[in-house]
PDB file of N, CA and C in Angstrom:
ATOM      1  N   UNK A   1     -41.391   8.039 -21.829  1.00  0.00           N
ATOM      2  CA  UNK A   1     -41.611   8.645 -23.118  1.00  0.00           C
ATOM      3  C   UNK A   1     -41.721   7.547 -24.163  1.00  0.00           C
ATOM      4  N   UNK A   2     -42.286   7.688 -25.431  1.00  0.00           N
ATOM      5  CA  UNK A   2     -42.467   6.803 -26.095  1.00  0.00           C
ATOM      6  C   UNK A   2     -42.775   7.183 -27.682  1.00  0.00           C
ATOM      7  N   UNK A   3     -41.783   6.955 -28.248  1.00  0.00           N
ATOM      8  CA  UNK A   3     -41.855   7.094 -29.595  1.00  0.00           C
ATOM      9  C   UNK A   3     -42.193   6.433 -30.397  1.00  0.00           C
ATOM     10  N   UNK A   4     -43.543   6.888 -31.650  1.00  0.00           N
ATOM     11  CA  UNK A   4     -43.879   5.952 -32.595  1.00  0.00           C
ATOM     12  C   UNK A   4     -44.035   6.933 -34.075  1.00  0.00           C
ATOM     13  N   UNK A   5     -43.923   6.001 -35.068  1.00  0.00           N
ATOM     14  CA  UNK A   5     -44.300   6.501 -36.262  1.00  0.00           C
ATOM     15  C   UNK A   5     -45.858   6.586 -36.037  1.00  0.00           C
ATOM     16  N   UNK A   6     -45.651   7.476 -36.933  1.00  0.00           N
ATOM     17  CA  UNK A   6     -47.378   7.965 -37.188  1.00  0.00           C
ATOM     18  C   UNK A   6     -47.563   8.500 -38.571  1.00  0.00           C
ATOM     19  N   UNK A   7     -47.555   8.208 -39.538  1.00  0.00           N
ATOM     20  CA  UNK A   7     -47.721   8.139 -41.012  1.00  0.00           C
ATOM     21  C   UNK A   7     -46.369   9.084 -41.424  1.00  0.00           C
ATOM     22  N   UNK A   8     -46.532  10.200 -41.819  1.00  0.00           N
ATOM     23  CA  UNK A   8     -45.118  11.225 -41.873  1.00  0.00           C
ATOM     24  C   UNK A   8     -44.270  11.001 -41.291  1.00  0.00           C
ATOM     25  N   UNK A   9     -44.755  11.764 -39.270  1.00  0.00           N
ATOM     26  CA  UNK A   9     -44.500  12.081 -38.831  1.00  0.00           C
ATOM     27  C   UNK A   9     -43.975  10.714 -37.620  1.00  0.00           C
ATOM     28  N   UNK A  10     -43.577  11.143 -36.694  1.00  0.00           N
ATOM     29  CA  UNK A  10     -42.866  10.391 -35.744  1.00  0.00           C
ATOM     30  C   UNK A  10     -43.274  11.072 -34.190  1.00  0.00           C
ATOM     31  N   UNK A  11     -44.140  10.879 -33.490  1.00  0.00           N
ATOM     32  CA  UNK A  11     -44.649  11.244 -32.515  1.00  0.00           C
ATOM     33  C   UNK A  11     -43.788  11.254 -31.413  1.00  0.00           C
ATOM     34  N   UNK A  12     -43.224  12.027 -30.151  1.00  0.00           N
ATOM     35  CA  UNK A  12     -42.590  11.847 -29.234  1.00  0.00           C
ATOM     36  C   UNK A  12     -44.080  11.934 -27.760  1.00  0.00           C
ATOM     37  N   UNK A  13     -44.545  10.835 -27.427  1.00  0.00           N
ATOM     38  CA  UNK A  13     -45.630  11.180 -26.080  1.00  0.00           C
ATOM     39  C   UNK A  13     -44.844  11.320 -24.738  1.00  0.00           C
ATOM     40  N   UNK A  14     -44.464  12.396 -24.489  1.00  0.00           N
ATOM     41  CA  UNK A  14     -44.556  12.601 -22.801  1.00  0.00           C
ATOM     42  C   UNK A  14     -45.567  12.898 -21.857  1.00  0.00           C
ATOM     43  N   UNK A  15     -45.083  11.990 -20.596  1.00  0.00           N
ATOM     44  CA  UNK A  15     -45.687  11.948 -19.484  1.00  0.00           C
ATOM     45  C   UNK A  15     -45.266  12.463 -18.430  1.00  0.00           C
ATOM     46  N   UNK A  16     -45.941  12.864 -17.616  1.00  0.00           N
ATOM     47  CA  UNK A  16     -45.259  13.060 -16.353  1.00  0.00           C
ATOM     48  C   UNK A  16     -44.970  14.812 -16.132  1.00  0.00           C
ATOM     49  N   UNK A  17     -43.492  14.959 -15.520  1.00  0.00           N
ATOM     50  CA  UNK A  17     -43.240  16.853 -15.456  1.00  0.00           C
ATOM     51  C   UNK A  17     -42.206  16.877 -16.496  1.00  0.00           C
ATOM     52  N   UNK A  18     -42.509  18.186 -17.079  1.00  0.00           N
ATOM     53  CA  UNK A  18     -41.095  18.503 -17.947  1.00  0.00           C
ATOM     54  C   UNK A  18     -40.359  19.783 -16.868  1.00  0.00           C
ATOM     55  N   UNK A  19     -39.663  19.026 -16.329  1.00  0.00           N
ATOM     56  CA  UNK A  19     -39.072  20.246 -15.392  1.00  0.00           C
ATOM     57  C   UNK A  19     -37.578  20.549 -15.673  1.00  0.00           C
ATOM     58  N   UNK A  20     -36.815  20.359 -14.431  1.00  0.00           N
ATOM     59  CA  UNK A  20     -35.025  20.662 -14.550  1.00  0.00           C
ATOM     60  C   UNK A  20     -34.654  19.252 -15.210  1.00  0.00           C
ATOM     61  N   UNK A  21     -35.187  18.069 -14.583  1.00  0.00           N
ATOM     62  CA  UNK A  21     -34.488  17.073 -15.293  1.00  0.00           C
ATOM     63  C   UNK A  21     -35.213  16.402 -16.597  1.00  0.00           C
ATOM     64  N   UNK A  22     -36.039  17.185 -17.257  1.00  0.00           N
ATOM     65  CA  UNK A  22     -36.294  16.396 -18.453  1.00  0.00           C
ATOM     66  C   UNK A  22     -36.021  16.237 -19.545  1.00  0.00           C
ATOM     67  N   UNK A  23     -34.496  16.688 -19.413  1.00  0.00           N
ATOM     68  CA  UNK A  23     -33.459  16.804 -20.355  1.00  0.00           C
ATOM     69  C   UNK A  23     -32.615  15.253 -20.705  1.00  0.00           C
ATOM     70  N   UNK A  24     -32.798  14.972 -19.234  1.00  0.00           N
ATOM     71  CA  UNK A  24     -32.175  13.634 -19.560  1.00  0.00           C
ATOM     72  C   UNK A  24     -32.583  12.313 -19.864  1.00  0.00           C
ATOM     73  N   UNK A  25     -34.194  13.113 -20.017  1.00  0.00           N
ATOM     74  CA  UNK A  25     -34.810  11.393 -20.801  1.00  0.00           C
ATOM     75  C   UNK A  25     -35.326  11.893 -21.837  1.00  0.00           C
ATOM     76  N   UNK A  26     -35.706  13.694 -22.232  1.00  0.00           N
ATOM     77  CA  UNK A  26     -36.223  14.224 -23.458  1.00  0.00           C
ATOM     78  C   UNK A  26     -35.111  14.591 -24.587  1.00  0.00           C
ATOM     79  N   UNK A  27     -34.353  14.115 -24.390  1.00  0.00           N
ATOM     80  CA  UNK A  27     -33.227  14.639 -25.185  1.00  0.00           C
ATOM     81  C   UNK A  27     -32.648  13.111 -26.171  1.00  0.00           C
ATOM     82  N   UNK A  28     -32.339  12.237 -25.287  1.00  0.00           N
ATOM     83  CA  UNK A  28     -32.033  10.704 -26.146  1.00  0.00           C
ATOM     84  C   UNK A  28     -33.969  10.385 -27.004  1.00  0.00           C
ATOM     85  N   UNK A  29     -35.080  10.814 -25.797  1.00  0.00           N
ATOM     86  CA  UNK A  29     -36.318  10.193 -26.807  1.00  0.00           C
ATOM     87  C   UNK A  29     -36.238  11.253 -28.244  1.00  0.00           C
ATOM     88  N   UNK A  30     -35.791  12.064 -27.987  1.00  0.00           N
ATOM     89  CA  UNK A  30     -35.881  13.228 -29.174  1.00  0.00           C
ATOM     90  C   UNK A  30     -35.286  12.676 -30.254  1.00  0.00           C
ATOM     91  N   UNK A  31     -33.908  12.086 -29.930  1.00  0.00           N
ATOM     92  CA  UNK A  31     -32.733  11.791 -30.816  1.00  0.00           C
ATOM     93  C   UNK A  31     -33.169  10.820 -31.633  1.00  0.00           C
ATOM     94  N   UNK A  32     -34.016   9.549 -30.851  1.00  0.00           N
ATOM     95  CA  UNK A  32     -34.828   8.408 -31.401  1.00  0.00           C
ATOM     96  C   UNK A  32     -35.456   9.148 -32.392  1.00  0.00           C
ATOM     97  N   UNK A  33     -36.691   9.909 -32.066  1.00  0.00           N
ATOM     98  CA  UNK A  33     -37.984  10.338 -32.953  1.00  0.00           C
ATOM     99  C   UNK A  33     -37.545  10.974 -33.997  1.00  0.00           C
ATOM    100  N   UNK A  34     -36.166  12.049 -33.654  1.00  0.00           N
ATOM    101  CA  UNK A  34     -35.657  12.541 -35.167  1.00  0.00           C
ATOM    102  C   UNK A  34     -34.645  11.374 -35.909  1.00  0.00           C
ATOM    103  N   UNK A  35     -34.421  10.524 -35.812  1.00  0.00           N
ATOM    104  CA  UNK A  35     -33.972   9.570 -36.469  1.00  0.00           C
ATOM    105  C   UNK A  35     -34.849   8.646 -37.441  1.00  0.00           C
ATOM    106  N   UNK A  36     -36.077   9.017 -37.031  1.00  0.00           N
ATOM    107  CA  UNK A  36     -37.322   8.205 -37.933  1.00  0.00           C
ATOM    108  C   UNK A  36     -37.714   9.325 -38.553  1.00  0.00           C
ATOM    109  N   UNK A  37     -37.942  10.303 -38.710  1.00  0.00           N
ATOM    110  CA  UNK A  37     -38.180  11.540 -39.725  1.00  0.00           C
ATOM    111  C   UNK A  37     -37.915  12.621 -39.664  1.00  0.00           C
ATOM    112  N   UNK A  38     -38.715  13.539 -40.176  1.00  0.00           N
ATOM    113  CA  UNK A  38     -38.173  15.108 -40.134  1.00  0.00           C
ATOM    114  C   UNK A  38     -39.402  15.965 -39.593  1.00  0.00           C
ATOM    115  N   UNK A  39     -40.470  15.500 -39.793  1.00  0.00           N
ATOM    116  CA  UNK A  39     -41.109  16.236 -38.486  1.00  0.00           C
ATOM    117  C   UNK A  39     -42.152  15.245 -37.273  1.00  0.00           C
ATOM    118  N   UNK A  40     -41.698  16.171 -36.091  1.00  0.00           N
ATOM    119  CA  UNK A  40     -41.448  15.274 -34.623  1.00  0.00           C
ATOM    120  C   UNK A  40     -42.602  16.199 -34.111  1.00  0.00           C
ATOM    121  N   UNK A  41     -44.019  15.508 -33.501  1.00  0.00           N
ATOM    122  CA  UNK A  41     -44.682  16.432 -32.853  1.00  0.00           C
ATOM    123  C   UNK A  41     -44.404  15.788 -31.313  1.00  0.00           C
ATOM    124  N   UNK A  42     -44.313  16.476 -30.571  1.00  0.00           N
ATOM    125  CA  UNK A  42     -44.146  16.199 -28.914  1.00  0.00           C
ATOM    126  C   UNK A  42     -45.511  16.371 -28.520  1.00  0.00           C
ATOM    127  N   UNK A  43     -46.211  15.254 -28.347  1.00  0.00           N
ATOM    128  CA  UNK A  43     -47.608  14.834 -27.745  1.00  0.00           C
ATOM    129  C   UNK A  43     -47.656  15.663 -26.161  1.00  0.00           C
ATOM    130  N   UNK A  44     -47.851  16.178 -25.673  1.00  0.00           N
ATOM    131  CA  UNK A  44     -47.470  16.647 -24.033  1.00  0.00           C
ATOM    132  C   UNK A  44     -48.795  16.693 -23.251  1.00  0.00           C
ATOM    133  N   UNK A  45     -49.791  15.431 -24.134  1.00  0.00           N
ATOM    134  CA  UNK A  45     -50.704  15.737 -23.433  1.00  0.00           C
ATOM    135  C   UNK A  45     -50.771  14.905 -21.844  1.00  0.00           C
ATOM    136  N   UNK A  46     -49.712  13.785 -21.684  1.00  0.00           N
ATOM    137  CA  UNK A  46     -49.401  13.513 -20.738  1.00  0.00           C
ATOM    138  C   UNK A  46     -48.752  14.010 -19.468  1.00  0.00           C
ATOM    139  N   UNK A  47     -48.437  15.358 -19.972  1.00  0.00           N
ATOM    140  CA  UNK A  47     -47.807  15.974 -19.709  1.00  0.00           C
ATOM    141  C   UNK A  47     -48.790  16.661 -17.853  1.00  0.00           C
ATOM    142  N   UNK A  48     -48.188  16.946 -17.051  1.00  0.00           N
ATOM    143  CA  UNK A  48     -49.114  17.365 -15.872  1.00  0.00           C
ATOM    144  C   UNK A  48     -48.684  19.135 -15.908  1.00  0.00           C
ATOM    145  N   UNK A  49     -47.317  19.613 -15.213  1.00  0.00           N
ATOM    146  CA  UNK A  49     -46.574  20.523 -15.662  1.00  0.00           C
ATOM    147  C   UNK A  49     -45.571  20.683 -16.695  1.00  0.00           C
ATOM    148  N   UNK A  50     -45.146  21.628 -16.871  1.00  0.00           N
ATOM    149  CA  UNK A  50     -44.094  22.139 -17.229  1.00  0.00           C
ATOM    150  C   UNK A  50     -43.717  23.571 -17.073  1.00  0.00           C
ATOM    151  N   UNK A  51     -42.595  23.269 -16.066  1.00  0.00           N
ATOM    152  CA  UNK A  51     -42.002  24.557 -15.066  1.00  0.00           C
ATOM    153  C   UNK A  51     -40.896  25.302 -16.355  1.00  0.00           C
ATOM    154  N   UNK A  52     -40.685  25.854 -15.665  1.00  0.00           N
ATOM    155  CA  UNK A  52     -40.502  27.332 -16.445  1.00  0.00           C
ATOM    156  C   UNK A  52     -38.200  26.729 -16.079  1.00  0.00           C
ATOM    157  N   UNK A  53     -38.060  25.804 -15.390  1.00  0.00           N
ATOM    158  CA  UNK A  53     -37.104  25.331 -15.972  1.00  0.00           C
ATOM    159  C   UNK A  53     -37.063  24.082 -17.193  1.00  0.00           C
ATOM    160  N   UNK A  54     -38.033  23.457 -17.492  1.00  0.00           N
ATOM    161  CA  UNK A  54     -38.232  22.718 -17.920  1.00  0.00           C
ATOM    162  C   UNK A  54     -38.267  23.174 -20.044  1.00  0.00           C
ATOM    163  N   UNK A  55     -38.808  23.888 -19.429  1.00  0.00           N
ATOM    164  CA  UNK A  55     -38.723  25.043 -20.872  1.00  0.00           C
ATOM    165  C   UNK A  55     -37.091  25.120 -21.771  1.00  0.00           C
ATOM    166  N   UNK A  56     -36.419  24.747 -21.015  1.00  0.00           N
ATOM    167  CA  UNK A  56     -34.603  25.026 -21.251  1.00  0.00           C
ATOM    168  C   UNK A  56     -34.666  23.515 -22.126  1.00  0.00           C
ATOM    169  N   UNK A  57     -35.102  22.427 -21.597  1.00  0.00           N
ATOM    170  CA  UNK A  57     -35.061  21.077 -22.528  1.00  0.00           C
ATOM    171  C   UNK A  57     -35.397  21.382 -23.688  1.00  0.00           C
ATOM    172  N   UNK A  58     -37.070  21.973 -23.458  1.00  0.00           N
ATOM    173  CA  UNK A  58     -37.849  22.009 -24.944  1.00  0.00           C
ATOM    174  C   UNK A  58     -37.388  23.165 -25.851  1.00  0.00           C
ATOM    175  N   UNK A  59     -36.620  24.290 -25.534  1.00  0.00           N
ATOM    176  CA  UNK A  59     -35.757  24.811 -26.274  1.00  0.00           C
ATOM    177  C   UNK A  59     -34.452  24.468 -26.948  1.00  0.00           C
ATOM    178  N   UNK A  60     -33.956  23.468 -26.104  1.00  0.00           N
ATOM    179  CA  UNK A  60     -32.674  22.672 -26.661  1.00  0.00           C
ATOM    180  C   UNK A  60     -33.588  21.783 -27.884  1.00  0.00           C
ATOM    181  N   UNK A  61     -34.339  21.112 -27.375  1.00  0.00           N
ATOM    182  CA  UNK A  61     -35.273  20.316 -29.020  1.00  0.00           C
ATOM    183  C   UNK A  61     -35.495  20.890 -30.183  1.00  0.00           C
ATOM    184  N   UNK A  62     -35.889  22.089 -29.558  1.00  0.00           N
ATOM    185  CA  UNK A  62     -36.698  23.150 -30.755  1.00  0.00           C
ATOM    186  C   UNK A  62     -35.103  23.714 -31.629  1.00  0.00           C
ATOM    187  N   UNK A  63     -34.137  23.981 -30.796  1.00  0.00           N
ATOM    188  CA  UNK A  63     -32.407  24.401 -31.219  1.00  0.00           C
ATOM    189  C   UNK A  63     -32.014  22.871 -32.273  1.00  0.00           C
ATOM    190  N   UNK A  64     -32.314  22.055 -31.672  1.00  0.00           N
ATOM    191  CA  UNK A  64     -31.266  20.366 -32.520  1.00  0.00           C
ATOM    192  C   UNK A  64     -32.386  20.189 -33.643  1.00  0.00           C
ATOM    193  N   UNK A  65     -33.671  20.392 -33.512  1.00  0.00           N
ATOM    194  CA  UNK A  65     -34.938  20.216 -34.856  1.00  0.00           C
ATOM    195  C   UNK A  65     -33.926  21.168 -36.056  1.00  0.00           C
ATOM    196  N   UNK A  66     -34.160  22.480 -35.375  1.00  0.00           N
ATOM    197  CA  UNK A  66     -33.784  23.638 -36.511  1.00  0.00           C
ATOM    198  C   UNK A  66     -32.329  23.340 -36.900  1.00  0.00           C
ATOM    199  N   UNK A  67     -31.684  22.909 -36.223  1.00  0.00           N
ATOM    200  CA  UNK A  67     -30.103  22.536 -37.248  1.00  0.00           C
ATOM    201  C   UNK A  67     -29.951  21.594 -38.236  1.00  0.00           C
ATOM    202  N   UNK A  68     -31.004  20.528 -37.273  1.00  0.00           N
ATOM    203  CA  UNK A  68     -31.090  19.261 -38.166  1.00  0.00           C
ATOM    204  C   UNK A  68     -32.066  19.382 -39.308  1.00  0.00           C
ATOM    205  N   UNK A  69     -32.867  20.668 -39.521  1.00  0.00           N
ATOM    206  CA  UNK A  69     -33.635  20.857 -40.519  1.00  0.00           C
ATOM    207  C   UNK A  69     -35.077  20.209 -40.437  1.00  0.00           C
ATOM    208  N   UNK A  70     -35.510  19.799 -39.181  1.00  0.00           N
ATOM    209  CA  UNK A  70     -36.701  19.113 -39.068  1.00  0.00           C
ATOM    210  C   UNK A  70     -37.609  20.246 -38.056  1.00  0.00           C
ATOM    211  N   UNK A  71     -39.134  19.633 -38.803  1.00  0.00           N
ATOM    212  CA  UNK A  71     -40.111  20.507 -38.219  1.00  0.00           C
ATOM    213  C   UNK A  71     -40.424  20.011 -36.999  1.00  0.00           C
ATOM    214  N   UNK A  72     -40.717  20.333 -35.602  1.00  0.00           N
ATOM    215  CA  UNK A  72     -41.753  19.867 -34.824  1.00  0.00           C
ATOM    216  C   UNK A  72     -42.321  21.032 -34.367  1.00  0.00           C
ATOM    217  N   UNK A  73     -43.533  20.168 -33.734  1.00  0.00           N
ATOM    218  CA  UNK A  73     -45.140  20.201 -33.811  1.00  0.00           C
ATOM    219  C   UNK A  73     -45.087  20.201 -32.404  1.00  0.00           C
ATOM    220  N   UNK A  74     -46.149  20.713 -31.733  1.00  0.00           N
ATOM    221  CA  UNK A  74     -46.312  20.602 -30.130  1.00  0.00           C
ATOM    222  C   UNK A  74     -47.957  20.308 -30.201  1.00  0.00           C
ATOM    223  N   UNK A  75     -48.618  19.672 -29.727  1.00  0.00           N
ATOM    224  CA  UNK A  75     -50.055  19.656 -29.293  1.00  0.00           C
ATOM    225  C   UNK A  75     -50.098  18.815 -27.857  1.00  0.00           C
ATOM    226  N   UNK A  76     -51.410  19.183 -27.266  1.00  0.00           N
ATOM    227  CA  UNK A  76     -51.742  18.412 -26.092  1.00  0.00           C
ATOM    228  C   UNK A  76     -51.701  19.688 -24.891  1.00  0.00           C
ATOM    229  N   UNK A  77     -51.721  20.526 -25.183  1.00  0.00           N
ATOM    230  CA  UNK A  77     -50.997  21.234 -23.906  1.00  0.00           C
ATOM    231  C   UNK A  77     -52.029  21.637 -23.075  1.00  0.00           C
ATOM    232  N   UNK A  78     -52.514  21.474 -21.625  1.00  0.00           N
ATOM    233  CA  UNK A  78     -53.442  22.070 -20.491  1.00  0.00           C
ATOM    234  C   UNK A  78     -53.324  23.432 -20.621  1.00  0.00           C
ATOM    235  N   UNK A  79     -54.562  23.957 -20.250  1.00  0.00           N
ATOM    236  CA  UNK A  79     -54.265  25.282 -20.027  1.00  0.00           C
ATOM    237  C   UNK A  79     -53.440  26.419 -18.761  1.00  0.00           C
ATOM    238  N   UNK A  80     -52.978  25.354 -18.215  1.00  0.00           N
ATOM    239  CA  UNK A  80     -51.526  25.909 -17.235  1.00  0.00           C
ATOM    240  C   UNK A  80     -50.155  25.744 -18.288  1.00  0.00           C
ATOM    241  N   UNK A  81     -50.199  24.704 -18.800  1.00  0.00           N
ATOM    242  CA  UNK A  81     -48.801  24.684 -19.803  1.00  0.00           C
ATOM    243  C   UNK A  81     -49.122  25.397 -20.995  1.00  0.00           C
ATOM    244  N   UNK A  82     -50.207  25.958 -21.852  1.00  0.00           N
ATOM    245  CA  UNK A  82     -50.229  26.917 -22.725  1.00  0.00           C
ATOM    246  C   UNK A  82     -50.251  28.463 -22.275  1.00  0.00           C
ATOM    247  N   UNK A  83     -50.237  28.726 -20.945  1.00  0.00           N
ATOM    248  CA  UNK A  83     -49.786  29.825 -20.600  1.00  0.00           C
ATOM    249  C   UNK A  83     -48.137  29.707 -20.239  1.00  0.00           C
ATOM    250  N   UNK A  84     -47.695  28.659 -19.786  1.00  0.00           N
ATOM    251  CA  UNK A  84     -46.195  28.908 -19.568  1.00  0.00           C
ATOM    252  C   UNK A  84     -45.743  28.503 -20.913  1.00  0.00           C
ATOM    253  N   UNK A  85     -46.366  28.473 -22.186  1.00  0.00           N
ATOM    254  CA  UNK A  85     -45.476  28.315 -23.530  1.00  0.00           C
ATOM    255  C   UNK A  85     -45.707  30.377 -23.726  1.00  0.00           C
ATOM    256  N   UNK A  86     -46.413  30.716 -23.507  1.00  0.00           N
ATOM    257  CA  UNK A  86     -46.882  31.933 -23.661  1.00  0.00           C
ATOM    258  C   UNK A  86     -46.302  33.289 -22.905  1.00  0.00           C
ATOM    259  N   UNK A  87     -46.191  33.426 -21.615  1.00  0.00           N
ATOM    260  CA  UNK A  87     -45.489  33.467 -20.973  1.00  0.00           C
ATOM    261  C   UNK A  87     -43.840  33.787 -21.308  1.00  0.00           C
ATOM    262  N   UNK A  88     -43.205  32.297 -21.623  1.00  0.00           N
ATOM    263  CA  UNK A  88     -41.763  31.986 -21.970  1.00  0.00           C
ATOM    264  C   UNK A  88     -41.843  32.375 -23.580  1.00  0.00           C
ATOM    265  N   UNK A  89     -42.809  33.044 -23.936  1.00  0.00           N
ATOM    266  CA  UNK A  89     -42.678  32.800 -25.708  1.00  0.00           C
ATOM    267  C   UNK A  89     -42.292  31.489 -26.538  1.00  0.00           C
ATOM    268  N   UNK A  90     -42.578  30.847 -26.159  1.00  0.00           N
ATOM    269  CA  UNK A  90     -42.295  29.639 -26.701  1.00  0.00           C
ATOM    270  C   UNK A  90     -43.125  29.190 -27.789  1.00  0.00           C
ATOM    271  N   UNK A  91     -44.193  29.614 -27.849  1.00  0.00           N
ATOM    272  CA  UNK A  91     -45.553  29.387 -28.784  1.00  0.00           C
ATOM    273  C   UNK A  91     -44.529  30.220 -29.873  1.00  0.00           C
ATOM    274  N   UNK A  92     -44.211  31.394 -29.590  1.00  0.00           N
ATOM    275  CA  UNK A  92     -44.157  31.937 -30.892  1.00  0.00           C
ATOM    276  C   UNK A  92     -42.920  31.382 -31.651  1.00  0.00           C
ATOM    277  N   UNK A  93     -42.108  30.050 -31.177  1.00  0.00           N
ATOM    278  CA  UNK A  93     -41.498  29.380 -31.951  1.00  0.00           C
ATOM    279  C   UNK A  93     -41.856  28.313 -32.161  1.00  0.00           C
ATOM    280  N   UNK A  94     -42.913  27.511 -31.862  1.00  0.00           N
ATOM    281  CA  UNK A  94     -43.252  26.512 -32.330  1.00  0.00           C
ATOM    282  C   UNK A  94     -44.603  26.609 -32.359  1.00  0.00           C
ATOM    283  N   UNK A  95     -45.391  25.394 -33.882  1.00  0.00           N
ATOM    284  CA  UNK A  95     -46.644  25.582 -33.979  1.00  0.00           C
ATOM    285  C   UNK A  95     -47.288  24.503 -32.594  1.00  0.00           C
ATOM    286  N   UNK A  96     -48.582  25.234 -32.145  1.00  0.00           N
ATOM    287  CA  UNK A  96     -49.195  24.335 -31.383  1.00  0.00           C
ATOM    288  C   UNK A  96     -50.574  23.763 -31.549  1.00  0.00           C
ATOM    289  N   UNK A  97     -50.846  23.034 -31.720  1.00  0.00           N
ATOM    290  CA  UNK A  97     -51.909  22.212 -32.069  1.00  0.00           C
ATOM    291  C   UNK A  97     -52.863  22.017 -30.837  1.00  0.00           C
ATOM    292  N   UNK A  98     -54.066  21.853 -30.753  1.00  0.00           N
ATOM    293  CA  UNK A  98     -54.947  21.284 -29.265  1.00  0.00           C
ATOM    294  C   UNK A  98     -54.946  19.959 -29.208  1.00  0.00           C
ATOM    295  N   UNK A  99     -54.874  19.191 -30.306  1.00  0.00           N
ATOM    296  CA  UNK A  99     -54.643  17.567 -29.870  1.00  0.00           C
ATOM    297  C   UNK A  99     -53.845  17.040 -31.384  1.00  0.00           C
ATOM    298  N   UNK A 100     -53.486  15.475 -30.963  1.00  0.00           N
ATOM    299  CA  UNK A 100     -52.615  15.043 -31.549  1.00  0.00           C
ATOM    300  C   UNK A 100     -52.598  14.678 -33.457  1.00  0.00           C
ATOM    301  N   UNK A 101     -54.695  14.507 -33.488  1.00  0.00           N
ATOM    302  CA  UNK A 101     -55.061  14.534 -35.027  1.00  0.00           C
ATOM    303  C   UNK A 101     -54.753  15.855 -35.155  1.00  0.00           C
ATOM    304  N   UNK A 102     -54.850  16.884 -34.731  1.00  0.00           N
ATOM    305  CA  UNK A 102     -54.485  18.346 -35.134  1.00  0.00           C
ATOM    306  C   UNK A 102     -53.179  18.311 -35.829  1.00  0.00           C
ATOM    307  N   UNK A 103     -52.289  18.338 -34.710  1.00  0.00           N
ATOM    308  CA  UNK A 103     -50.821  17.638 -35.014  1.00  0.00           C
ATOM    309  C   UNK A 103     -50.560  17.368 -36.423  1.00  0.00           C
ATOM    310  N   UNK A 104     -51.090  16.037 -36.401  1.00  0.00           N
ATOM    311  CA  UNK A 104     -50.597  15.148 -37.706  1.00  0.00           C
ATOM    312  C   UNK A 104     -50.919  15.467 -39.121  1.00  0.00           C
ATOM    313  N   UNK A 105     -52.762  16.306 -38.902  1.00  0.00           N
ATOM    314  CA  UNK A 105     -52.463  16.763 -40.120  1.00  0.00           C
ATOM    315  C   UNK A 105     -52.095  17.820 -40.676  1.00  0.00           C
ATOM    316  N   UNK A 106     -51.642  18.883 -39.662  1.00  0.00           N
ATOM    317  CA  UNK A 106     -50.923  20.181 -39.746  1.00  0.00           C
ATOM    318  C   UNK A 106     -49.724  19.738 -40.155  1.00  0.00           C
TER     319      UNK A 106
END
């Protein structure tokens, strides 16, 4: 994972699966990216899956954003992972973008 500023915002790019364990490397990159601002878009276009346990991480993000008072942003998503945001309802708590200029200037 890899976090960078990006004018506002503070980009989180994942790669790879967001499954059962991507809690334990999406959760400290999160902590990074909300430490550089207040709204965090999670790039996921690296992303291959994301299983329907994996969903439990990106709800814990979407739970620590909203306490901490910060917006994030989701873009990048395949059309297998915009049906499992859909699916899990997950879209209807976070905005989703089709790519990452979308993102940034939303």
């Amino acid at each position: 994972m890899v976090v960078r500023r990006a004018g506002p915002a503070v980009v989180l790019a994942v790669c790879g699966d967001v499954d059962r364990d991507a809690g334990d490397a999406l959760l400290p990159a999160y902590g990074r990216a909300a430490a550089g601002g207040s709204r965090v878009v999670l790039d996921l276009t690296g992303v291959e899956e994301v299983t329907f346990e994996g969903v439990s991480a990106l709800v814990t993000v979407l739970a620590r954003a909203r306490s901490g008072g910060r917006t994030v942003v989701v873009c990048g998503l395949s059309e297998r992972n915009r049906r499992v945001f859909a699916v899990t309802r997950l879209s209807d708590y976070v905005t989703v973008y089709p790519d990452l200029a979308g993102a940034l200037r939303g």
